[in-house]
C-alpha atoms as a PDB file:
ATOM      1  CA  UNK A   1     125.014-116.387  -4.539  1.00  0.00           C
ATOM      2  CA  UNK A   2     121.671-114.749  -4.043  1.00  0.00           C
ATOM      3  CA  UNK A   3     118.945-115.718  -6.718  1.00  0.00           C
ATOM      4  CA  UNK A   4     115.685-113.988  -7.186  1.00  0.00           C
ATOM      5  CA  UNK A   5     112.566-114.760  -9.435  1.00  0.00           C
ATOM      6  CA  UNK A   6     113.531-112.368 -12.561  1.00  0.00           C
ATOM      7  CA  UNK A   7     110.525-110.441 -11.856  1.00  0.00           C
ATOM      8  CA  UNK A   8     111.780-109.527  -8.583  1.00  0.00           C
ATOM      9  CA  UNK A   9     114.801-108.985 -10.194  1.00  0.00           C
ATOM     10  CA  UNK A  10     113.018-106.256 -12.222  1.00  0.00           C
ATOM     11  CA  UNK A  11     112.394-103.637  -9.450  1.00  0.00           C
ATOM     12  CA  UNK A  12     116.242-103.493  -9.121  1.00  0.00           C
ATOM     13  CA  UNK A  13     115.839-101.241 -12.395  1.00  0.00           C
ATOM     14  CA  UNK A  14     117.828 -98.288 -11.933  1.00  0.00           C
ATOM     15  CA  UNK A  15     119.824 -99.693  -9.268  1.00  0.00           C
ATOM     16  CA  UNK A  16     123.690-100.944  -8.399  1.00  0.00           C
ATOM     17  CA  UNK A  17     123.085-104.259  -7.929  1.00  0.00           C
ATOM     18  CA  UNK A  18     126.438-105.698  -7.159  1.00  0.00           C
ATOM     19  CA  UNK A  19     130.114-105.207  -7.697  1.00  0.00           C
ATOM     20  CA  UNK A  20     132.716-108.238  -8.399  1.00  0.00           C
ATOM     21  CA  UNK A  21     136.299-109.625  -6.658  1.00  0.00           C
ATOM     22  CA  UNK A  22     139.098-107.588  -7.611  1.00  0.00           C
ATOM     23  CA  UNK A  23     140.606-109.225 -10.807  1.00  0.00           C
ATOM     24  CA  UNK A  24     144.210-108.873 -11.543  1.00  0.00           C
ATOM     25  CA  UNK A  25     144.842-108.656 -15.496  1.00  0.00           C
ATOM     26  CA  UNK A  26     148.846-110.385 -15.636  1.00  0.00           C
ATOM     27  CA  UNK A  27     150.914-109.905 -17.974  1.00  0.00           C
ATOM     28  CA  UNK A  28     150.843-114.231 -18.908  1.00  0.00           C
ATOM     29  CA  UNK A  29     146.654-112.938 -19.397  1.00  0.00           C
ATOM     30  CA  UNK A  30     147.595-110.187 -22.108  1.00  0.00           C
ATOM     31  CA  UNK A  31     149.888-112.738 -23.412  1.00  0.00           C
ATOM     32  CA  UNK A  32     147.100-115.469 -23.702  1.00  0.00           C
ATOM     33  CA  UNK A  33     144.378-112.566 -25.509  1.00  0.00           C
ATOM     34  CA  UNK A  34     147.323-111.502 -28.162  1.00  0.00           C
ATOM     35  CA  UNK A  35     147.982-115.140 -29.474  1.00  0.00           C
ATOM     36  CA  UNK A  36     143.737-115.926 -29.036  1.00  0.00           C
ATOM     37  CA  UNK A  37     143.182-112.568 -31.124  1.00  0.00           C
ATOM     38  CA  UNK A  38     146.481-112.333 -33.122  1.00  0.00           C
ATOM     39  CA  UNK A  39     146.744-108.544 -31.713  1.00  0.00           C
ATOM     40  CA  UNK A  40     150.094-108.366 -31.267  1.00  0.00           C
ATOM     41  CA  UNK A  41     150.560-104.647 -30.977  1.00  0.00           C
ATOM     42  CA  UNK A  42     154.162-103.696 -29.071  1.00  0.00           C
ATOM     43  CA  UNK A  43     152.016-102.175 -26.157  1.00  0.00           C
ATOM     44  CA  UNK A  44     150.769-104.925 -25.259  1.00  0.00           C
ATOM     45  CA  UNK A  45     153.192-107.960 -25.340  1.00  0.00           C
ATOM     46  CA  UNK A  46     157.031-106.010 -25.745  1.00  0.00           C
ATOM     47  CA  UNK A  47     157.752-105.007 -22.150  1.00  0.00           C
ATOM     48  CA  UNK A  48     161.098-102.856 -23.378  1.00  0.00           C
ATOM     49  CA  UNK A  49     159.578-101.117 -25.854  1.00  0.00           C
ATOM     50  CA  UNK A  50     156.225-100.374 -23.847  1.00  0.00           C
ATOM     51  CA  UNK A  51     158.256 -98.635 -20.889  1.00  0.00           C
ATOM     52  CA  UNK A  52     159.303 -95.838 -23.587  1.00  0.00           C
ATOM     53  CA  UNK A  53     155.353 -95.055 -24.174  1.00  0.00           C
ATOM     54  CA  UNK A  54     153.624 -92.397 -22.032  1.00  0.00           C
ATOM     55  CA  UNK A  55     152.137 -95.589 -20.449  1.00  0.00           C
ATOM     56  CA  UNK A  56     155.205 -96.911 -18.919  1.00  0.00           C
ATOM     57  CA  UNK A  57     154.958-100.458 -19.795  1.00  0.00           C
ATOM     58  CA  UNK A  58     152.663-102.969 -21.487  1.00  0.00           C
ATOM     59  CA  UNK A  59     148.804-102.469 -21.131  1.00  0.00           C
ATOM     60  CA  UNK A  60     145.923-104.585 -21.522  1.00  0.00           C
ATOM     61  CA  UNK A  61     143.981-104.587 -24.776  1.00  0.00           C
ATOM     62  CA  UNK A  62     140.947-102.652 -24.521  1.00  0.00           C
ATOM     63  CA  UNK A  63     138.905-105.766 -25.591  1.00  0.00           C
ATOM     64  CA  UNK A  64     140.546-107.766 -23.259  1.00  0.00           C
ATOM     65  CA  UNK A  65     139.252-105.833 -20.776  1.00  0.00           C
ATOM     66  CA  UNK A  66     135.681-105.607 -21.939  1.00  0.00           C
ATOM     67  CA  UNK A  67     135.658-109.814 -22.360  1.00  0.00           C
ATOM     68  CA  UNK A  68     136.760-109.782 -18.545  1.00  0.00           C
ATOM     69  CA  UNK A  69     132.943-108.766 -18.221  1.00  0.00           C
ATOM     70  CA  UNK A  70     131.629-112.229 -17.746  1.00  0.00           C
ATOM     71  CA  UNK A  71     134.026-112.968 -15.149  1.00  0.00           C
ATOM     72  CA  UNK A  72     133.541-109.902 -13.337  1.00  0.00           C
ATOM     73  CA  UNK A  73     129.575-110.764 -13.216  1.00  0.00           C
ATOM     74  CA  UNK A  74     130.047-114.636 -11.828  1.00  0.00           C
ATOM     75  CA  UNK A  75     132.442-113.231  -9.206  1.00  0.00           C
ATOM     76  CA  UNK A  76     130.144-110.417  -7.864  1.00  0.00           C
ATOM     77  CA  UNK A  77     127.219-110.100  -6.117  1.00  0.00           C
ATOM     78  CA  UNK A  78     124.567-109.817  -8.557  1.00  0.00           C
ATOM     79  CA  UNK A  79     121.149-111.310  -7.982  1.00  0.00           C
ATOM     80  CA  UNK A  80     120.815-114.639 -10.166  1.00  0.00           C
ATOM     81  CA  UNK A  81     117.502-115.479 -11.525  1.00  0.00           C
ATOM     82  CA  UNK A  82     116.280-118.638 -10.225  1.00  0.00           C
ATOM     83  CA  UNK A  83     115.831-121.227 -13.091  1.00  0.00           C
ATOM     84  CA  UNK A  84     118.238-120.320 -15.618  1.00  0.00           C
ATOM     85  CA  UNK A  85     119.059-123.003 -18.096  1.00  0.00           C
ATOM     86  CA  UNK A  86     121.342-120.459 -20.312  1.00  0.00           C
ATOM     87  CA  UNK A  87     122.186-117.282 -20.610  1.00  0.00           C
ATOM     88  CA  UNK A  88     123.987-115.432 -23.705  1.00  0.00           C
ATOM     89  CA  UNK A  89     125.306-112.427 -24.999  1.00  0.00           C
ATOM     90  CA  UNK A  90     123.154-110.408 -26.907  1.00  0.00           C
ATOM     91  CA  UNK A  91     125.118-107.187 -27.471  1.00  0.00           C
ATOM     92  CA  UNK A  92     125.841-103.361 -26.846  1.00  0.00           C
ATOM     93  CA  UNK A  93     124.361-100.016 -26.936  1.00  0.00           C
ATOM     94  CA  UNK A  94     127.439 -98.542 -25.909  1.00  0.00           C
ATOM     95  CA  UNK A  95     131.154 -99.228 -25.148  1.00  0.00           C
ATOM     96  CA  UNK A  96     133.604 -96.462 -24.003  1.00  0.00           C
ATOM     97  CA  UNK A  97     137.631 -97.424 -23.008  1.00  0.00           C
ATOM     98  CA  UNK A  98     138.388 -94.714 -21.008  1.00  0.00           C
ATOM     99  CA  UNK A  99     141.612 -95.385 -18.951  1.00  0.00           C
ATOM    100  CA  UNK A 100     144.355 -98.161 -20.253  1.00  0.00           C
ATOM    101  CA  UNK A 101     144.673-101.155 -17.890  1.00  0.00           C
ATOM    102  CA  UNK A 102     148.286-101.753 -16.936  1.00  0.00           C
ATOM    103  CA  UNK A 103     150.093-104.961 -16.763  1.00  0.00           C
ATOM    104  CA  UNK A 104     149.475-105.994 -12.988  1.00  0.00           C
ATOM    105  CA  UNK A 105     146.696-103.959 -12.116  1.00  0.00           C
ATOM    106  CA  UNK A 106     143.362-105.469 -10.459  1.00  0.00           C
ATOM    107  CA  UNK A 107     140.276-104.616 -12.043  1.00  0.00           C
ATOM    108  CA  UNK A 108     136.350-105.201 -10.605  1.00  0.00           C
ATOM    109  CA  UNK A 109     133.164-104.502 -12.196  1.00  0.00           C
ATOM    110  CA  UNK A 110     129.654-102.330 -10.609  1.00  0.00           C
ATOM    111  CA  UNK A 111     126.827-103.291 -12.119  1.00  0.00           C
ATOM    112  CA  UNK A 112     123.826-101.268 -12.098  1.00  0.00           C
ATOM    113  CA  UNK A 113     120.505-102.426 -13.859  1.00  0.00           C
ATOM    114  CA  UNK A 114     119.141-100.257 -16.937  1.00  0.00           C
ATOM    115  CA  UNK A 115     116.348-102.962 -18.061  1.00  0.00           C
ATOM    116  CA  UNK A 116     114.870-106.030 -17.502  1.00  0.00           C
ATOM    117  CA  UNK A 117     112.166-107.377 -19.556  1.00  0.00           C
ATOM    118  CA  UNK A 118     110.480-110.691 -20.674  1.00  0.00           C
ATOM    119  CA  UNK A 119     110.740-110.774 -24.168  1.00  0.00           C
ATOM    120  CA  UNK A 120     108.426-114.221 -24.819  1.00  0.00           C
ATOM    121  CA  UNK A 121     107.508-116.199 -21.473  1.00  0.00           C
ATOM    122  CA  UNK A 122     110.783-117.436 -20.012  1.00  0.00           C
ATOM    123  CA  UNK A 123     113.225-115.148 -22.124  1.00  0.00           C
ATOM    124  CA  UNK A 124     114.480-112.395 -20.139  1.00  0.00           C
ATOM    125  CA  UNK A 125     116.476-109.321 -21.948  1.00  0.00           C
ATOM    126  CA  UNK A 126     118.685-107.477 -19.517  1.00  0.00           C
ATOM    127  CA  UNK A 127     120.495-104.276 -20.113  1.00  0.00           C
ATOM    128  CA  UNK A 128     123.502-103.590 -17.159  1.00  0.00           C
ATOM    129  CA  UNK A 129     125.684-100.636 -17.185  1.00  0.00           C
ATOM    130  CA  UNK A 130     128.769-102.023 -16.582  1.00  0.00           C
ATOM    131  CA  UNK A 131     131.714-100.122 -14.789  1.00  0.00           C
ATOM    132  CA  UNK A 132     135.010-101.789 -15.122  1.00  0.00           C
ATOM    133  CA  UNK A 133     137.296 -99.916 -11.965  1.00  0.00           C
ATOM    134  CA  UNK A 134     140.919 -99.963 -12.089  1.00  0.00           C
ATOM    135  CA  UNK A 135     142.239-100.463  -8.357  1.00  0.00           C
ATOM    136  CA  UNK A 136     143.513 -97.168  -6.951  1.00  0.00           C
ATOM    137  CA  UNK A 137     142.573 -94.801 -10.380  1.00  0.00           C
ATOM    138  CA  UNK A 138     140.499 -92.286 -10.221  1.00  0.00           C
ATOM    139  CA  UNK A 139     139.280 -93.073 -14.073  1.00  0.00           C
ATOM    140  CA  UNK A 140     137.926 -96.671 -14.769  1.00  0.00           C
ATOM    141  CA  UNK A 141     139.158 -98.594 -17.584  1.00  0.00           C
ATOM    142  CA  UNK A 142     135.418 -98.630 -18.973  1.00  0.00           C
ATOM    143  CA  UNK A 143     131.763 -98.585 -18.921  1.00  0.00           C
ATOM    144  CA  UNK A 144     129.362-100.413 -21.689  1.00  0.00           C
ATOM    145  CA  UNK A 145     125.878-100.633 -21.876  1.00  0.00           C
ATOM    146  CA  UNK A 146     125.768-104.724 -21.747  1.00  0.00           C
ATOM    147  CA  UNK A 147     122.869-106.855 -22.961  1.00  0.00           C
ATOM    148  CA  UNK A 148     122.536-110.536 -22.571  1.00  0.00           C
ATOM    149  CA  UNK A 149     119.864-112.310 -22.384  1.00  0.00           C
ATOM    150  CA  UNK A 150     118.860-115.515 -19.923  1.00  0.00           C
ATOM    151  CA  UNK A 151     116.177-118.483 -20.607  1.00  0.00           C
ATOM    152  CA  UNK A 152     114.501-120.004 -17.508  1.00  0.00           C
END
């Protein structure tokens, strides 16, 4: 893990700074996010019934697939800032689902830094457009404008 001073970190604006492991949302994971949500939607858990969709079997909640996000980040290649003694979720300008995630399928985010900026000495606000890829599609499952912020 590479870490930089966040200034440093702030002339990677406008940049890809890293892409994560491959990921592979299971079935026993959508499982897990419908009883932690109580989404229980057919598509999702009912294996039978999802193979008669024009999906051909269960998919992975959209949300499930946007909370993957975190993950994604700690297994790429990001530059950490040196010092951190927390970092949080702030928010998002915008979210888009744009391809379903299918039961078995690896996912991996690209990151690519919009903003960085010190918002009181040792709070940094960072804005990364997020890219969550879909092993061998063409379409990814989503991008989001991500903002968290990180204390050092």
């Amino acid at each position: 893990m590479k870490t930089m001073a966040p200034s440093a970190i702030k002339e990677l604006v406008g940049q890809v700074v890293g892409t994560s492991e491959w990921v592979e949302v299971t079935q026993e994971r959508i499982n897990k996010f419908a009883e932690a949500t109580g989404d229980f939607q057919f598509i999702h858990i009912d294996e039978e019934k999802a193979k008669l969709t024009p999906f051909g079997g269960t998919i992975a909640h959209g949300f499930l697939t946007l909370s993957l996000v975190p993950l994604l980040t700690a297994e790429s290649d990001c530059p950490r800032p040196e010092g951190v003694k927390m970092g949080v979720n702030y928010g998002g300008n915008k979210t888009r689902f744009l391809a379903p995630v299918r039961s078995g399928k690896r996912v991996r985010g690209v990151f690519k830094l919009l903003e960085l900026e010190e918002k009181r000495p040792g709070q940094w606000q960072q804005t990364m457009e997020t890219t969550v890829e879909i092993e061998g599609e063409d379409k990814p499952a989503l991008i989001t404008e991500w903002i968290s912020q990180f204390f050092v």
